[in-house]
N, C-alpha and C. Protein backbone atom coordinates (compact mmCIF):
# COMPACT_ATOMS: atom_id res chain seq x y z
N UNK A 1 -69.62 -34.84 -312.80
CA UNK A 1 -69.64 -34.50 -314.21
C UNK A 1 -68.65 -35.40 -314.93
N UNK A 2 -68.97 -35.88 -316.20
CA UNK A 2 -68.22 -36.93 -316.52
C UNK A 2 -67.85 -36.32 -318.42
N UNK A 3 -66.77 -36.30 -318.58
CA UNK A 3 -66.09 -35.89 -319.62
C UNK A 3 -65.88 -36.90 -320.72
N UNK A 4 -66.58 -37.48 -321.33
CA UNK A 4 -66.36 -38.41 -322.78
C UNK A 4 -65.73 -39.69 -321.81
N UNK A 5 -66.88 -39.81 -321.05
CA UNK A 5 -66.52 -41.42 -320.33
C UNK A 5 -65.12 -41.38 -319.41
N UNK A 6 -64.49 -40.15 -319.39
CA UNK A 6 -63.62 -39.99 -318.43
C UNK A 6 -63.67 -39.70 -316.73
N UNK A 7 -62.38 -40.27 -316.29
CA UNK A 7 -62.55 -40.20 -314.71
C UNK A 7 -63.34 -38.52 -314.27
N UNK A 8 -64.51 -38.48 -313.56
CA UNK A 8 -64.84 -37.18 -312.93
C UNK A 8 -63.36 -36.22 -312.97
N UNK A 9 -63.83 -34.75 -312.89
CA UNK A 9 -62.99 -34.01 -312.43
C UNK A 9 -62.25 -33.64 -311.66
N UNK A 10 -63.57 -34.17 -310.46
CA UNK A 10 -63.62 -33.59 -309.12
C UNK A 10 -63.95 -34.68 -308.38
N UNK A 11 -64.11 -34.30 -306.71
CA UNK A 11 -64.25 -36.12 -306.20
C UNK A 11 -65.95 -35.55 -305.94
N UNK A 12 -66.41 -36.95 -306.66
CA UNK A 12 -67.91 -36.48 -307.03
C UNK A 12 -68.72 -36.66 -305.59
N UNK A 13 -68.04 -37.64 -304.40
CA UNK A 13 -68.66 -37.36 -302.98
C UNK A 13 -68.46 -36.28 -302.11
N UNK A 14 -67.72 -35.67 -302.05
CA UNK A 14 -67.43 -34.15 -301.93
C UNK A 14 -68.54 -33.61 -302.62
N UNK A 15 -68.36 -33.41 -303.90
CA UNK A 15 -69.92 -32.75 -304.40
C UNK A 15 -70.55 -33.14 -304.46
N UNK A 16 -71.61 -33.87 -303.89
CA UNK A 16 -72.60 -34.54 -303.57
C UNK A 16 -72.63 -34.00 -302.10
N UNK A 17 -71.68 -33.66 -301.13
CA UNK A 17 -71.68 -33.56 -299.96
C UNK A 17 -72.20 -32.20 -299.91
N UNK A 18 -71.58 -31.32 -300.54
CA UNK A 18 -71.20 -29.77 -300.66
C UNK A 18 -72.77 -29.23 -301.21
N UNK A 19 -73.44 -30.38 -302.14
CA UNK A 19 -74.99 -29.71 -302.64
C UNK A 19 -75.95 -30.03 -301.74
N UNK A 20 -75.82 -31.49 -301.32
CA UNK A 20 -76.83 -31.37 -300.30
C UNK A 20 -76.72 -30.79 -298.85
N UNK A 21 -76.01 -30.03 -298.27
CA UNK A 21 -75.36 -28.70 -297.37
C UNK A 21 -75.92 -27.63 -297.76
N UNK A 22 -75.76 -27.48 -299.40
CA UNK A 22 -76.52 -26.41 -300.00
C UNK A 22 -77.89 -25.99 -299.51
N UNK A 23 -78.56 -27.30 -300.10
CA UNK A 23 -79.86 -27.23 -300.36
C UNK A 23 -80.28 -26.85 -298.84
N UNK A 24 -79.45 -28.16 -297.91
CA UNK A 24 -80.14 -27.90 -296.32
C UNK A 24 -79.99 -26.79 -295.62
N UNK A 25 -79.02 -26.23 -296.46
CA UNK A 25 -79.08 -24.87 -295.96
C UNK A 25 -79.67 -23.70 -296.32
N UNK A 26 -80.24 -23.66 -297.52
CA UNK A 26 -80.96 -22.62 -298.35
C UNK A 26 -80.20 -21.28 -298.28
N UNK A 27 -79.18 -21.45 -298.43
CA UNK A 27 -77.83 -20.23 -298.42
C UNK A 27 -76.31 -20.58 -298.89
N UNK A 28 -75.93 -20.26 -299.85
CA UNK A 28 -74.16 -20.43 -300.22
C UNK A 28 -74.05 -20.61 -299.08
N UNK A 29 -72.42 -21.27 -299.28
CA UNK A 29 -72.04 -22.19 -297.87
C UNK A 29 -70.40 -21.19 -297.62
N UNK A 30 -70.09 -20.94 -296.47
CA UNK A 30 -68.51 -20.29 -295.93
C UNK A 30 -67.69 -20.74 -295.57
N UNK A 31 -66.88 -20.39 -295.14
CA UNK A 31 -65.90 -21.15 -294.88
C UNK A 31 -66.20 -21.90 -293.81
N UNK A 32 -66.67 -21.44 -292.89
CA UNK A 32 -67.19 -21.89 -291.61
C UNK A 32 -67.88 -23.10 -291.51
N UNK A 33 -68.73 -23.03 -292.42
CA UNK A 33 -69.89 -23.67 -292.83
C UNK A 33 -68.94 -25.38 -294.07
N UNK A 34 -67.94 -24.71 -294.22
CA UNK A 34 -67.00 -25.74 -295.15
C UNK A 34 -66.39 -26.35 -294.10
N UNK A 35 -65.96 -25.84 -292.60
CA UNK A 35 -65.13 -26.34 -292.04
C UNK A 35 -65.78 -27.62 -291.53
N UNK A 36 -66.91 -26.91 -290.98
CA UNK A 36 -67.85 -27.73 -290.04
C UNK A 36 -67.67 -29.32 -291.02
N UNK A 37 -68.36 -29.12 -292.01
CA UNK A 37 -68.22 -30.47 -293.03
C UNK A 37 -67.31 -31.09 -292.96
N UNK A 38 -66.30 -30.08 -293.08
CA UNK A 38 -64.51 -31.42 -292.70
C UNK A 38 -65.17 -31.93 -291.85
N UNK A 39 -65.01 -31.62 -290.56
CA UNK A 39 -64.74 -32.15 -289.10
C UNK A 39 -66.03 -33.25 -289.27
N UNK A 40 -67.56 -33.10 -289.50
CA UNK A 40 -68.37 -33.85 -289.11
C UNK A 40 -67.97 -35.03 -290.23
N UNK A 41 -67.22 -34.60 -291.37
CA UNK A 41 -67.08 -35.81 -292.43
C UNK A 41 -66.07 -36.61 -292.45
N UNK A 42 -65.09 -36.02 -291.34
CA UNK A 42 -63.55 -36.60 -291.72
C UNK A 42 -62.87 -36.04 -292.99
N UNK A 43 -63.27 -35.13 -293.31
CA UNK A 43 -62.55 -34.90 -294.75
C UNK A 43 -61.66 -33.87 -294.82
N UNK A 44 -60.92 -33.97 -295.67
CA UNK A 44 -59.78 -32.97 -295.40
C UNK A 44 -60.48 -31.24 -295.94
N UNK A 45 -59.96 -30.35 -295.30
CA UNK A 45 -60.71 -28.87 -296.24
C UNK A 45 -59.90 -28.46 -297.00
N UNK A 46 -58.75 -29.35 -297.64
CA UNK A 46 -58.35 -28.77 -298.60
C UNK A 46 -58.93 -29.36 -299.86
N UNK A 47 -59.62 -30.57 -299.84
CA UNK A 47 -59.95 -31.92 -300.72
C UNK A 47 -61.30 -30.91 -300.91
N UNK A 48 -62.09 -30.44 -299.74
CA UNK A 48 -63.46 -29.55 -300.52
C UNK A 48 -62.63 -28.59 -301.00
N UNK A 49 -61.99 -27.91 -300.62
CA UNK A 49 -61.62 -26.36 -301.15
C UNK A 49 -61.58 -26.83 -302.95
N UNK A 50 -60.28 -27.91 -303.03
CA UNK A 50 -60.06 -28.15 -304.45
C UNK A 50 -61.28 -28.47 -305.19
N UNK A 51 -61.97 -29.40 -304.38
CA UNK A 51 -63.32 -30.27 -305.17
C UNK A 51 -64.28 -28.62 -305.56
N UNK A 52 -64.36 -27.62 -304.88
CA UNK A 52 -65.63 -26.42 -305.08
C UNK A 52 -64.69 -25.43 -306.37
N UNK A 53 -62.88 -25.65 -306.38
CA UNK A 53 -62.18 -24.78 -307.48
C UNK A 53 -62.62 -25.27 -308.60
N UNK A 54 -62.48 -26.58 -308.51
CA UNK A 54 -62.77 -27.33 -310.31
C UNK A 54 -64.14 -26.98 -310.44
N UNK A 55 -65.41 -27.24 -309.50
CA UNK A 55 -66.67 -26.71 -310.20
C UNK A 55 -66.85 -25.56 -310.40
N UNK A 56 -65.89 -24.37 -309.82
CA UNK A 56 -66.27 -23.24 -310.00
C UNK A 56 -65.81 -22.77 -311.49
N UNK A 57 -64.22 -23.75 -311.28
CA UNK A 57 -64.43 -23.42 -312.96
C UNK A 57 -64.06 -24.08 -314.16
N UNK A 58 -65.66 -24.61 -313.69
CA UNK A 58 -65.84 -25.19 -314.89
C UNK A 58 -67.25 -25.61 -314.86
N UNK A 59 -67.95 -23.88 -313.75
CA UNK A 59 -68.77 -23.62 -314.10
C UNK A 59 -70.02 -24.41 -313.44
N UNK A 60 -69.78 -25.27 -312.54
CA UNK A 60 -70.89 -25.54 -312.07
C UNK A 60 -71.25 -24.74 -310.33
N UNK A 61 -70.09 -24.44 -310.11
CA UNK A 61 -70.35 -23.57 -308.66
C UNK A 61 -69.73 -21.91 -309.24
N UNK A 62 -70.28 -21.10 -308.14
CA UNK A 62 -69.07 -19.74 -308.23
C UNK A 62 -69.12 -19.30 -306.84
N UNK A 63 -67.99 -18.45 -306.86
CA UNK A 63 -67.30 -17.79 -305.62
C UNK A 63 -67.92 -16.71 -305.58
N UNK A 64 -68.21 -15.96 -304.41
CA UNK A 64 -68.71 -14.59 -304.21
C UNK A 64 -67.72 -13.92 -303.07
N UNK A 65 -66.94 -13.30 -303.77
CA UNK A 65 -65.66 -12.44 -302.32
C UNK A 65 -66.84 -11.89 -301.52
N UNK A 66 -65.89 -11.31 -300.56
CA UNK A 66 -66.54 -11.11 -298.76
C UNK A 66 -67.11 -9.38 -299.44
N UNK A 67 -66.20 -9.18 -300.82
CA UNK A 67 -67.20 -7.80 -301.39
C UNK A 67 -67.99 -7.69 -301.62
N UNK A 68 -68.81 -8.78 -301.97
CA UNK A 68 -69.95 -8.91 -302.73
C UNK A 68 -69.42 -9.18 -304.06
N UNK A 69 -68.36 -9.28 -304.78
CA UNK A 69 -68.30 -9.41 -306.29
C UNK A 69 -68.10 -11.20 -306.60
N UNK A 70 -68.80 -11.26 -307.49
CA UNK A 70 -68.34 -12.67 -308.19
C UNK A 70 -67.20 -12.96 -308.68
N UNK A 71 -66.47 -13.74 -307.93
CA UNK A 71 -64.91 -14.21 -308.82
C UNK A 71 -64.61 -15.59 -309.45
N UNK A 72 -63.58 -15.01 -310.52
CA UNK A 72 -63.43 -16.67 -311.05
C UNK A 72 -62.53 -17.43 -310.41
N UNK A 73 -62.48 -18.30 -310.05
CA UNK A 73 -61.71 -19.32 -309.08
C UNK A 73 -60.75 -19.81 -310.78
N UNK A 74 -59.92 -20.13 -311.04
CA UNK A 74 -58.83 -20.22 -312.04
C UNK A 74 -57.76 -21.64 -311.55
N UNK A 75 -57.38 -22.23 -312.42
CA UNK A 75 -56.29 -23.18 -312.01
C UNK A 75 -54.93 -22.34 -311.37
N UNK A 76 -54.52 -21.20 -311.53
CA UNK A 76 -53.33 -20.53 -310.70
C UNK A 76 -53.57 -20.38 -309.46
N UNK A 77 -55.14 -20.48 -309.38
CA UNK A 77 -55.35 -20.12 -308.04
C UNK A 77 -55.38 -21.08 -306.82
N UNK A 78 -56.03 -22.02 -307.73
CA UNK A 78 -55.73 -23.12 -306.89
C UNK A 78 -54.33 -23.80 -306.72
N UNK A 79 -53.60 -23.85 -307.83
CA UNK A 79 -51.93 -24.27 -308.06
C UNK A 79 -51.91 -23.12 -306.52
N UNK A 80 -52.05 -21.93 -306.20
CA UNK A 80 -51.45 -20.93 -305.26
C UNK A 80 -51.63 -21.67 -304.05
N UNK A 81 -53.04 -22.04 -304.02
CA UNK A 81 -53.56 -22.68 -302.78
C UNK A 81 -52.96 -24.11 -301.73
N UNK A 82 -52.24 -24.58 -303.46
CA UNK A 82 -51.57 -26.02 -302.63
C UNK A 82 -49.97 -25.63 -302.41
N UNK A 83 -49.43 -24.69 -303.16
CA UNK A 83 -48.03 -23.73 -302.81
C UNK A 83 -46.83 -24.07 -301.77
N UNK A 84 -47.90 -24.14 -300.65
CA UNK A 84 -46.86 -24.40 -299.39
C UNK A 84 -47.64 -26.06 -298.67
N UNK A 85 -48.23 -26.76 -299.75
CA UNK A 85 -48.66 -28.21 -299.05
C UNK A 85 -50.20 -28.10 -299.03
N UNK A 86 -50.68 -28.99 -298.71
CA UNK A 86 -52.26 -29.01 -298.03
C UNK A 86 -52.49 -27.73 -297.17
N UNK A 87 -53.30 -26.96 -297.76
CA UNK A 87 -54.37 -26.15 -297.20
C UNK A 87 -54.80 -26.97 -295.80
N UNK A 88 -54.69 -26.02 -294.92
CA UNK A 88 -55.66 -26.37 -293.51
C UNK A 88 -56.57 -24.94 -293.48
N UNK A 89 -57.46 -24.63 -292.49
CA UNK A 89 -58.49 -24.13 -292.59
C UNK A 89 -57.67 -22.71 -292.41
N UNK A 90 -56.70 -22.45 -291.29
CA UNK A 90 -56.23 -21.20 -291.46
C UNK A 90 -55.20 -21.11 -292.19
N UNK A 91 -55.54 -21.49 -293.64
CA UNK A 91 -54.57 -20.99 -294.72
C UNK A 91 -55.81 -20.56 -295.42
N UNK A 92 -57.12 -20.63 -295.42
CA UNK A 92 -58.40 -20.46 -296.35
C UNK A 92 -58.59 -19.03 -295.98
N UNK A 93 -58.07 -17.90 -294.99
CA UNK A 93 -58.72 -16.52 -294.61
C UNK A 93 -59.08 -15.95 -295.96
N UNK A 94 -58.19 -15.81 -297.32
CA UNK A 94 -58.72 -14.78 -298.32
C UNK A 94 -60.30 -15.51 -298.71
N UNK A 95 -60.68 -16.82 -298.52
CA UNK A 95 -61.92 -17.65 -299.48
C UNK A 95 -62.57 -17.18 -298.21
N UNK A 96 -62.82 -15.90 -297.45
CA UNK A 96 -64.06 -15.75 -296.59
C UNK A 96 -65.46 -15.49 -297.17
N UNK A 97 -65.52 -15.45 -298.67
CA UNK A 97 -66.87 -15.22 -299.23
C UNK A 97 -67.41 -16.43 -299.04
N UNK A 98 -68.76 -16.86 -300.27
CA UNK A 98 -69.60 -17.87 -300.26
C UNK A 98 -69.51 -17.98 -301.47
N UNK A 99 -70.06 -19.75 -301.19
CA UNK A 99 -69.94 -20.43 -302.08
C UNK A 99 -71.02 -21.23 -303.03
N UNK A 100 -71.54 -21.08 -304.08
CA UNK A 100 -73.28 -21.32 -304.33
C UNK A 100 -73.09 -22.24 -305.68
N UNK A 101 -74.02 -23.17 -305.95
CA UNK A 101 -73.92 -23.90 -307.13
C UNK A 101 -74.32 -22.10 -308.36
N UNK A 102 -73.62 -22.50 -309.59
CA UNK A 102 -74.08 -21.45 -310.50
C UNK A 102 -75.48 -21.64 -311.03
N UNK A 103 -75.71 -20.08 -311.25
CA UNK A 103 -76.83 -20.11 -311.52
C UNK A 103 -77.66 -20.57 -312.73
């Protein structure tokens, strides 16, 4: 997504990575399902975690907690997420919901 000719938001190969996962999967994607992508991509899971916060909000993805409720992913939240450094996968336990482009 490109903002009045400005640099993307987000790193747009990450999302590009993260939709077509989507699609091949025909199901929001988990954490599990996020990890796997690091490892087969080389990519870090904190670089998707951040890349799926900015689309969530700002509306092109959303979060679904492990309740079933839709949440807003928020810049505090992510500021929370980088807190103690780069996110590794077992710092992600609360993001056990799924993750879906919006509707």
């Amino acid at each position: 997504m490109l903002l009045n000719n400005l640099a993307p938001l987000w790193d747009e190969a990450i999302a590009a990575m993260l939709s077509e996962q989507y699609l091949q999967n025909q199901q929001p994607l988990t954490l599990e399902n996020l990890n796997t992508l690091a490892v087969e991509n080389a990519t870090r899971i904190g670089d998707i975690m951040e890349t799926l916060f900015l689309m969530a909000i700002y509306g092109d993805w959303q979060y679904i907690a492990a309740n079933g409720e839709l949440q807003q992913p928020d810049q505090s939240a992510l500021d929370k997420l980088y807190s103690n450094g780069r996110p590794k996968y077992e710092d992600l336990s609360e993001f056990s919901g799924t993750w879906a482009p919006a509707a």
